[in-house]
C-alpha atoms as a PDB file:
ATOM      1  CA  UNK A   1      13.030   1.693  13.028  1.00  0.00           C
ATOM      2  CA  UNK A   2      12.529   4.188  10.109  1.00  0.00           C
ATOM      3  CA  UNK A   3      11.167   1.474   8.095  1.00  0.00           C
ATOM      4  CA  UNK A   4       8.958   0.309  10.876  1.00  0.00           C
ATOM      5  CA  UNK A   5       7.512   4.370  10.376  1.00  0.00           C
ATOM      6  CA  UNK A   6       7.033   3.916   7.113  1.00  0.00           C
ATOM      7  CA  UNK A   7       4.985   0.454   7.618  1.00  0.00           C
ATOM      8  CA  UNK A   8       2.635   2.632   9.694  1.00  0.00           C
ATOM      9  CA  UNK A   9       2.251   5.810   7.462  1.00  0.00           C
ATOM     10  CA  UNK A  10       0.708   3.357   4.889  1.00  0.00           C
ATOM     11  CA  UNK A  11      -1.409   1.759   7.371  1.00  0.00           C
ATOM     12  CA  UNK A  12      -2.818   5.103   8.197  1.00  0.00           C
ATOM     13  CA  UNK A  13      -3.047   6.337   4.639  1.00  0.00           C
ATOM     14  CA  UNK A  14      -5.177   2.969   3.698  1.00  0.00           C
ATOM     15  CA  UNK A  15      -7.153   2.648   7.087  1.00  0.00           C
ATOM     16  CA  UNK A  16      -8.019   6.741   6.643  1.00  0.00           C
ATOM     17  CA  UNK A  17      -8.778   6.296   3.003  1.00  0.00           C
ATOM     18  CA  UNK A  18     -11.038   3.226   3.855  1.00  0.00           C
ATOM     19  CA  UNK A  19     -12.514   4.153   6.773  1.00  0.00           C
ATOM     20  CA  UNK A  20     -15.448   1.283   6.707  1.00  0.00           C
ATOM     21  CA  UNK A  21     -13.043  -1.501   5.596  1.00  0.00           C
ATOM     22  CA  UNK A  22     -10.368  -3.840   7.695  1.00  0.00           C
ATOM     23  CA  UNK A  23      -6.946  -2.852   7.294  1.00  0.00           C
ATOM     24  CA  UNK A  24      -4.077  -5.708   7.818  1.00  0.00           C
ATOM     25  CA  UNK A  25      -0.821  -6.170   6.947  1.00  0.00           C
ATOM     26  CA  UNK A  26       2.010  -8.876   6.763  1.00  0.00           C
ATOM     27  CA  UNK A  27       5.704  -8.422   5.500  1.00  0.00           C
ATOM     28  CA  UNK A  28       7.103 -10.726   3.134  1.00  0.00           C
ATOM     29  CA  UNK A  29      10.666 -11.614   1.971  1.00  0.00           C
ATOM     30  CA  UNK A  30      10.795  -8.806  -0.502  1.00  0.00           C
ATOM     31  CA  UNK A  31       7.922  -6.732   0.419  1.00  0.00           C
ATOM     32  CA  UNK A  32       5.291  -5.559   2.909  1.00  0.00           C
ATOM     33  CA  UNK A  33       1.200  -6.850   1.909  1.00  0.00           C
ATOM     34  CA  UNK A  34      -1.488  -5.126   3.133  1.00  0.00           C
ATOM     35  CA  UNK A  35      -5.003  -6.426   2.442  1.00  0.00           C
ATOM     36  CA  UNK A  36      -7.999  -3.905   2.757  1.00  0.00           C
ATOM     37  CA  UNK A  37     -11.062  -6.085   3.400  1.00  0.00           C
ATOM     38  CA  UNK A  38     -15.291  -5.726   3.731  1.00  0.00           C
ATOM     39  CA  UNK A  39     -18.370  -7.551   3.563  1.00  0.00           C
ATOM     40  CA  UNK A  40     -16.292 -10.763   1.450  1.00  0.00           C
ATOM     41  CA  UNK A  41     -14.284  -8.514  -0.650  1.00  0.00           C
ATOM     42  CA  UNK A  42     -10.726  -8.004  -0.408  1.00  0.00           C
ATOM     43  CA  UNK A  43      -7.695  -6.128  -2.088  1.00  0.00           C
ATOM     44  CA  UNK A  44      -4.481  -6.393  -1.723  1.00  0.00           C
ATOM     45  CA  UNK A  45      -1.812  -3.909  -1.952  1.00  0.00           C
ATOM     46  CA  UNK A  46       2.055  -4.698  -1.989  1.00  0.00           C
ATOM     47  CA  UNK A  47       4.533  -2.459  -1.360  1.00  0.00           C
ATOM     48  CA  UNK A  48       8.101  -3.394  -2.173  1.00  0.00           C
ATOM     49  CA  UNK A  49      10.840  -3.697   0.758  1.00  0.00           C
ATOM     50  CA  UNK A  50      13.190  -1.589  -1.443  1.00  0.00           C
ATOM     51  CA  UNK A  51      11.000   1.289  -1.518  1.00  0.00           C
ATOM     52  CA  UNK A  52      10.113   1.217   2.010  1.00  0.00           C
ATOM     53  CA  UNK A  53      14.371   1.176   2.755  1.00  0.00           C
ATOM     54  CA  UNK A  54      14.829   3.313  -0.103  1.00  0.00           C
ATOM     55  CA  UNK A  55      14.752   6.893  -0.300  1.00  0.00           C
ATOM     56  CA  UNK A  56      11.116   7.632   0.541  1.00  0.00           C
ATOM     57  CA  UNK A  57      11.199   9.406   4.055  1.00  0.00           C
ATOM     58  CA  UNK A  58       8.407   8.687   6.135  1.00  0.00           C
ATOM     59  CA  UNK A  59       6.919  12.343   5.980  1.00  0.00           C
ATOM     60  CA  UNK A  60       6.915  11.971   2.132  1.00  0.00           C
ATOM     61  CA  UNK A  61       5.209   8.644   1.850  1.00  0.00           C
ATOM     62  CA  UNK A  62       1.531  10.245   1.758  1.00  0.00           C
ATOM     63  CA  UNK A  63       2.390  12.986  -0.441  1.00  0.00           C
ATOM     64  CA  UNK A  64       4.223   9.784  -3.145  1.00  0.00           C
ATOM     65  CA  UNK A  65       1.117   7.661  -2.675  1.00  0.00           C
ATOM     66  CA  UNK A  66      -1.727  10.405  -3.212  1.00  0.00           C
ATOM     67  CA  UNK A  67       0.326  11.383  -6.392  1.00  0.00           C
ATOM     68  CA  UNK A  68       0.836   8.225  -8.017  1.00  0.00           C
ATOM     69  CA  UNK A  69      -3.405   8.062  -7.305  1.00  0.00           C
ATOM     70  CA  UNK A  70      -3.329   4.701  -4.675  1.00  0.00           C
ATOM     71  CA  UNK A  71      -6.846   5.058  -3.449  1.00  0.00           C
ATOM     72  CA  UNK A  72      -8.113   5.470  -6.811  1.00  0.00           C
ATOM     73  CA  UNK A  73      -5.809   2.231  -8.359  1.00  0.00           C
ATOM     74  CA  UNK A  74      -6.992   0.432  -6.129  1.00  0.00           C
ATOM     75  CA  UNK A  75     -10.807   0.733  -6.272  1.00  0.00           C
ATOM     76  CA  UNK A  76     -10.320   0.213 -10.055  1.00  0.00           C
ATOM     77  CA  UNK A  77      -7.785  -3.029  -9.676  1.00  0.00           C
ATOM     78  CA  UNK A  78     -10.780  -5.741  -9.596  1.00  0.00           C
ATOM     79  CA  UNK A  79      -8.421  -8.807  -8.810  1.00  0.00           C
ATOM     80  CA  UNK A  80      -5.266  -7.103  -9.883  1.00  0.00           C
ATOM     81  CA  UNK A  81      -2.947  -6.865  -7.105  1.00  0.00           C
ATOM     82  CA  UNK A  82      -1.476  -3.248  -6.486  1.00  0.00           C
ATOM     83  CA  UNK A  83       2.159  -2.838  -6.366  1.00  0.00           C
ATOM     84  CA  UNK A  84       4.072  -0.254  -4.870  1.00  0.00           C
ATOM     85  CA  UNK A  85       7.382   0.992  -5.825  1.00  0.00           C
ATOM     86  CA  UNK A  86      10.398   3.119  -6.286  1.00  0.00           C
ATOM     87  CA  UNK A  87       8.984   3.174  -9.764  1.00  0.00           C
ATOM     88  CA  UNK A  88       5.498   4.475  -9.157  1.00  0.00           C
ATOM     89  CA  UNK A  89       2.079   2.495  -8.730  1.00  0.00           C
ATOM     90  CA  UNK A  90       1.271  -0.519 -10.840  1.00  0.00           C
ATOM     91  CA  UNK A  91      -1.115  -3.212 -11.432  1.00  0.00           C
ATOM     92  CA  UNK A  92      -0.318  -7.406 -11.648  1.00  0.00           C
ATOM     93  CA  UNK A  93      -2.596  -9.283 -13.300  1.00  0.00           C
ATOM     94  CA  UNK A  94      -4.106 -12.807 -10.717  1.00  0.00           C
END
């Protein structure tokens, strides 16, 4: 159930920091995707399962993500998917 929380506090944090843009989300084997979309243009962001199980509460999730500068990694990432985890905010290269 906590992790279930946590699915939804990043849901929020993407659908409040991209108010004008479609929000949705999928989980995965290993992680949960989330793919902000408008007008043909899409991003994906993946966060890992571990760090959603992991030692992240759910009232700390917002405070980790505007640290580690989500928003602003992903309007920069072009294709690069945005990755998520216990070790901070990354880029992969598509």
């Amino acid at each position: 159930m906590e992790t279930q929380l946590k699915i939804e506090t990043v849901r929020h944090y993407l659908q409040n920091a991209f108010p004008e843009h479609e929000v949705h989300d999928h989980p995965g084997d290993l992680q949960h995707v989330f793919t902000i979309y408008r007008d043909g243009v899409s991003r994906e962001v993946t966060v890992w399962r571990s760090f959603l199980d992991d030692r992240h509460a759910a009232d700390k999730i917002t405070g980790y993500l505007d640290h580690h500068r989500l928003v602003e990694m992903i309007r920069t990432a072009g294709n690069r998917l945005v990755i998520v985890s216990n070790l901070g905010i990354s880029y992969e290269g598509r």
